[in-house]
C-alpha atoms as a PDB file:
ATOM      1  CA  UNK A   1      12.619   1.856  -3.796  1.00  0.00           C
ATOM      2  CA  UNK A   2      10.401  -0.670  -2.305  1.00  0.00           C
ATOM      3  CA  UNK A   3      10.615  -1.147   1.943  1.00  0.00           C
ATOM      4  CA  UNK A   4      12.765  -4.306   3.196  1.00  0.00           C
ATOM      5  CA  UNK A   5      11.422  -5.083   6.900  1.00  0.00           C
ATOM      6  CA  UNK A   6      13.246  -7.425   8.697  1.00  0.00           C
ATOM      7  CA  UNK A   7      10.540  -9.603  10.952  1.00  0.00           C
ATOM      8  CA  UNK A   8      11.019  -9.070  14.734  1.00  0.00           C
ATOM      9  CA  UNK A   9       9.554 -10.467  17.964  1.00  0.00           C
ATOM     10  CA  UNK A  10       6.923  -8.005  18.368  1.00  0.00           C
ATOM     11  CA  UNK A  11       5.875  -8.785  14.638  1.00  0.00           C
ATOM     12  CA  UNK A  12       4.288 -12.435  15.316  1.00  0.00           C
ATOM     13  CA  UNK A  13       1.907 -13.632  17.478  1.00  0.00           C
ATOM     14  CA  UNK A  14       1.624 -16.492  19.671  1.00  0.00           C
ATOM     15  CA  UNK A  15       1.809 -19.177  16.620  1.00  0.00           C
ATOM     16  CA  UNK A  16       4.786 -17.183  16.127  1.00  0.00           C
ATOM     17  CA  UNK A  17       5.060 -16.366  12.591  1.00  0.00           C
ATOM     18  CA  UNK A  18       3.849 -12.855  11.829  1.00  0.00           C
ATOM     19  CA  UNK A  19       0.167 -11.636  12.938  1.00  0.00           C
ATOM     20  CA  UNK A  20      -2.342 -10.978  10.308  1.00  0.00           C
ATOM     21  CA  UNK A  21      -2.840  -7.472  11.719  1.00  0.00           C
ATOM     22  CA  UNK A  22       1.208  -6.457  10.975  1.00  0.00           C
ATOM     23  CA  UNK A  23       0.710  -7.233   7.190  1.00  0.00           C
ATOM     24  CA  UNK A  24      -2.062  -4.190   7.450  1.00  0.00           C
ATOM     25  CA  UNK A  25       0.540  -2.017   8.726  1.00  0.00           C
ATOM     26  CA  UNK A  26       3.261  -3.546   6.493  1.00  0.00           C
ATOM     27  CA  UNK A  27       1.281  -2.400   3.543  1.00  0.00           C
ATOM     28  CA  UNK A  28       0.524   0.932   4.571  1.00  0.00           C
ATOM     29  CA  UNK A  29       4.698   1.041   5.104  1.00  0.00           C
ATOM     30  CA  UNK A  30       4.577   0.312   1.241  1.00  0.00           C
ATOM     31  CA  UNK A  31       1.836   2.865  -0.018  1.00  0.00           C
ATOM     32  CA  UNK A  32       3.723   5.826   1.723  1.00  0.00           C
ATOM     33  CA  UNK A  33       7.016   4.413  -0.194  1.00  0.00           C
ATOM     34  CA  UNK A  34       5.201   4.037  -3.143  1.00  0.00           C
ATOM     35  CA  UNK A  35       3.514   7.712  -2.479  1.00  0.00           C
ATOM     36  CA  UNK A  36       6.869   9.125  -1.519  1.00  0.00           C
ATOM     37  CA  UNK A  37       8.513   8.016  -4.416  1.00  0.00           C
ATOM     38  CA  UNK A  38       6.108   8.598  -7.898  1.00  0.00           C
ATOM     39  CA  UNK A  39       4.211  12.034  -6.478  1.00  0.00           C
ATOM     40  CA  UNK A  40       4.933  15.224  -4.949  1.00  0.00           C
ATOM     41  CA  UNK A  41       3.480  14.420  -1.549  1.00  0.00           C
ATOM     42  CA  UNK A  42       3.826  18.055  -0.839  1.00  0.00           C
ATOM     43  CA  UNK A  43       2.111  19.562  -3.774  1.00  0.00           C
ATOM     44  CA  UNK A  44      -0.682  17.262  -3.144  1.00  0.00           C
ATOM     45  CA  UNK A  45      -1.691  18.039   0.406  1.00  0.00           C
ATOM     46  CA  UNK A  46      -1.020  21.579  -0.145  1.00  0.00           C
ATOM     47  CA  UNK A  47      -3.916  21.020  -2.568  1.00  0.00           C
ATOM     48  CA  UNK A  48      -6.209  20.179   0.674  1.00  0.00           C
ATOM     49  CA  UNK A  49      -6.173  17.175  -1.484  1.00  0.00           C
ATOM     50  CA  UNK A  50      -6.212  13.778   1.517  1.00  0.00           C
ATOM     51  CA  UNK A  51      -6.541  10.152   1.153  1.00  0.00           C
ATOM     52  CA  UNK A  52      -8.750   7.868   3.057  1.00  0.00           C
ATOM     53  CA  UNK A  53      -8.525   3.494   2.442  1.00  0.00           C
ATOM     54  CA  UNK A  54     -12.250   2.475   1.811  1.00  0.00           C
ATOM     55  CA  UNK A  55     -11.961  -1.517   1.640  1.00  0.00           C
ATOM     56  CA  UNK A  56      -8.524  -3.639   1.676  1.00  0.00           C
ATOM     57  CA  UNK A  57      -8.946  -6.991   0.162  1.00  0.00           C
ATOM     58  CA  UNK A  58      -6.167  -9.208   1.144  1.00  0.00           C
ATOM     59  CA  UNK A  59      -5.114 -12.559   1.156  1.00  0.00           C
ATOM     60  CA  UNK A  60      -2.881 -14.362   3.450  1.00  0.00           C
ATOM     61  CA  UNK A  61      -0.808 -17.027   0.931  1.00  0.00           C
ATOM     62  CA  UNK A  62       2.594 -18.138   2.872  1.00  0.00           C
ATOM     63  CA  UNK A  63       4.399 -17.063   6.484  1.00  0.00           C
ATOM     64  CA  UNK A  64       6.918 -14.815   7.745  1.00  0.00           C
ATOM     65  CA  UNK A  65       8.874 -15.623  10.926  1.00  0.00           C
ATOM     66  CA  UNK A  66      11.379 -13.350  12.999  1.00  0.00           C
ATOM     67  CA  UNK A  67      14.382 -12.472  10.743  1.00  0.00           C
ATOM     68  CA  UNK A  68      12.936 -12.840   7.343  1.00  0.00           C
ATOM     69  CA  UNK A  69      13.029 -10.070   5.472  1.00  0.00           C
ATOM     70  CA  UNK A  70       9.872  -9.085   3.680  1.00  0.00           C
ATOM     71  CA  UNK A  71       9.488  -6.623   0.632  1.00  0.00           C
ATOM     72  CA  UNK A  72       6.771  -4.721   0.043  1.00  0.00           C
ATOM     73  CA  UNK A  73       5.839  -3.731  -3.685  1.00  0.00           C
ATOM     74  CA  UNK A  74       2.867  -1.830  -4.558  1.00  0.00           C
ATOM     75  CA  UNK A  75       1.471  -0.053  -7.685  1.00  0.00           C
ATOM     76  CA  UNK A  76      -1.447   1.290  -9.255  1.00  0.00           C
ATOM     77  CA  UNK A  77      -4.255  -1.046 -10.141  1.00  0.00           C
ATOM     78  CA  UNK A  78      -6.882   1.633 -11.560  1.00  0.00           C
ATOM     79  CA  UNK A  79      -8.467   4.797 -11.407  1.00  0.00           C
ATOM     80  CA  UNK A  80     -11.943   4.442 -11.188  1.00  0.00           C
ATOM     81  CA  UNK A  81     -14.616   8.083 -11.174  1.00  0.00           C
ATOM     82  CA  UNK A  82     -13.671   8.482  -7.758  1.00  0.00           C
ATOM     83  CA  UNK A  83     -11.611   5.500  -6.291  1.00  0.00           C
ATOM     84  CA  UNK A  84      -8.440   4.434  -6.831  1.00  0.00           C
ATOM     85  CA  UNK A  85      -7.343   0.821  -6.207  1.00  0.00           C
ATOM     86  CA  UNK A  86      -3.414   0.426  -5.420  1.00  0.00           C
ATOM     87  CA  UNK A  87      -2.364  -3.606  -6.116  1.00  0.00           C
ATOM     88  CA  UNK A  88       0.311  -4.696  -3.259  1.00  0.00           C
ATOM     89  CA  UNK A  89       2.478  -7.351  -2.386  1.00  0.00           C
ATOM     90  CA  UNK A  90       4.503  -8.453   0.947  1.00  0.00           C
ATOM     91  CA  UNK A  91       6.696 -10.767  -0.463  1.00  0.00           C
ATOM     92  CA  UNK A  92       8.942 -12.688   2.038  1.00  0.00           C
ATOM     93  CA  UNK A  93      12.555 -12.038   0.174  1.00  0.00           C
ATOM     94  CA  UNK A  94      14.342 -14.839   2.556  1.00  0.00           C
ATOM     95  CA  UNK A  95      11.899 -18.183   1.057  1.00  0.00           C
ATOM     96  CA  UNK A  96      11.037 -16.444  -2.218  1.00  0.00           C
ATOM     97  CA  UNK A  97       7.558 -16.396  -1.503  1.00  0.00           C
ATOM     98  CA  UNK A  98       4.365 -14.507  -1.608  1.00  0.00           C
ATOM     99  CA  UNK A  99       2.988 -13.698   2.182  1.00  0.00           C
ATOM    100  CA  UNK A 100       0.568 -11.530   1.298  1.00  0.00           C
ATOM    101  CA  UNK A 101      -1.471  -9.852  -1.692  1.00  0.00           C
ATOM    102  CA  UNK A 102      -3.664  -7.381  -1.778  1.00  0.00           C
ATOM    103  CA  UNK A 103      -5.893  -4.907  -3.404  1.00  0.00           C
ATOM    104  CA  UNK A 104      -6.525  -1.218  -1.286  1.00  0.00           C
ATOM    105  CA  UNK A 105      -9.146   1.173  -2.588  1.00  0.00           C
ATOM    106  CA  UNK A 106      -9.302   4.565  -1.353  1.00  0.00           C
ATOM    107  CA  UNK A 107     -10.814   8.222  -2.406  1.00  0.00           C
ATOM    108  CA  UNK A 108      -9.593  11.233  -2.488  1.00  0.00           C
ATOM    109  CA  UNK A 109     -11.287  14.299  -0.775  1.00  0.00           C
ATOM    110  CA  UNK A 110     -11.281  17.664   0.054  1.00  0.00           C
ATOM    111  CA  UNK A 111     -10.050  19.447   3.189  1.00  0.00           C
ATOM    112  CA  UNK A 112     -13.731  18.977   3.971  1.00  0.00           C
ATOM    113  CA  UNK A 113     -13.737  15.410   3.591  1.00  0.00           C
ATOM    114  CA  UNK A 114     -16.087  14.865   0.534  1.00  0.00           C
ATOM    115  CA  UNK A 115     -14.922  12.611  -1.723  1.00  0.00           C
ATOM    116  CA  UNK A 116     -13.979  14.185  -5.308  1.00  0.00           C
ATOM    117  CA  UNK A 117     -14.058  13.021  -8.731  1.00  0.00           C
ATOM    118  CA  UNK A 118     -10.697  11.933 -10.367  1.00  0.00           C
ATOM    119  CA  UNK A 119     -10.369  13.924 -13.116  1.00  0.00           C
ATOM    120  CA  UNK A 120      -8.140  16.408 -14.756  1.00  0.00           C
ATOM    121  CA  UNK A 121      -4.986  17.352 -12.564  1.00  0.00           C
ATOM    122  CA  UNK A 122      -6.086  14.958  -9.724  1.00  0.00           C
ATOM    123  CA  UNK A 123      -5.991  11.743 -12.110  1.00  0.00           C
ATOM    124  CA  UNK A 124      -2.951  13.420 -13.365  1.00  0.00           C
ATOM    125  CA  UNK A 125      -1.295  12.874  -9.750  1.00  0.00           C
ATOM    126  CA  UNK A 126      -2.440   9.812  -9.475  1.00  0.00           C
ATOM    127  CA  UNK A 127      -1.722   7.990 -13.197  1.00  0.00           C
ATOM    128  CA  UNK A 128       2.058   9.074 -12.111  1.00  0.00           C
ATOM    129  CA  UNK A 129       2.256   5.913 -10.007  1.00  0.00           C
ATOM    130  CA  UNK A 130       2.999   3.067 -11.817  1.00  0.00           C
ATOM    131  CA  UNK A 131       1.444  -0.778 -12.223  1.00  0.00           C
ATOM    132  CA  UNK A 132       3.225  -2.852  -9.729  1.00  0.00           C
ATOM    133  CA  UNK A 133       5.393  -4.793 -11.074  1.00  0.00           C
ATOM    134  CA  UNK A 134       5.237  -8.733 -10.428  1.00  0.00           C
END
């Protein structure tokens, strides 16, 4: 299941089409999907296992206005020794276009926030995610 979000008011900004800062939240939206729906979220944290974003890379490619409806699709890009990259997509469903890609690296650490090697059972959590799919 990939999030639908239908563009409101309090999405855009003052050129009124939506703000470049929503898309960051937008994505986030579709990591937790994405999270939610190829891992045991649970099993993980109980692990003391957490996830911090290191770098986003994104690029702005078409608009969004109030009542489109974007989708946002997101899957894994690779698994480095110890960062991930997750590839993602807002694409706006009402013009058939591309808003937004973008490529989000992040680490995993430890309850005690060092960063740990993927490896073993934690690459196993993470390979469970799949490519995203164009």
């Amino acid at each position: 299941m990939e999030p639908e979000i239908r563009i409101r008011g309090y999405h855009t900004d003052m050129f009124q089409h939506v703000n470049n800062a929503r898309y960051l939240e937008f994505l986030e939206e579709g990591r937790w999907q994405m999270l939610e729906n190829h891992m045991d979220l649970e099993a993980f944290l109980q692990k003391g296992y957490m996830l911090f974003v290191v770098n986003i890379n994104i690029s702005y490619k078409n608009q969004a206005r109030v009542n489109d409806i974007v989708v946002i699709k997101s899957g894994l890009g690779k698994i480095g020794n110890k960062s991930c990259v997750i590839n993602q997509q807002v694409v706006n469903k009402t013009i058939g276009a591309v808003c937004a890609i973008a490529d989000v690296t992040f680490v995993i650490a430890d309850i005690s926030g060092k960063p740990l090697k993927i490896e073993g059972e934690l690459k196993e959590f993470i390979a469970q995610i799949p490519a995203l799919k164009g």
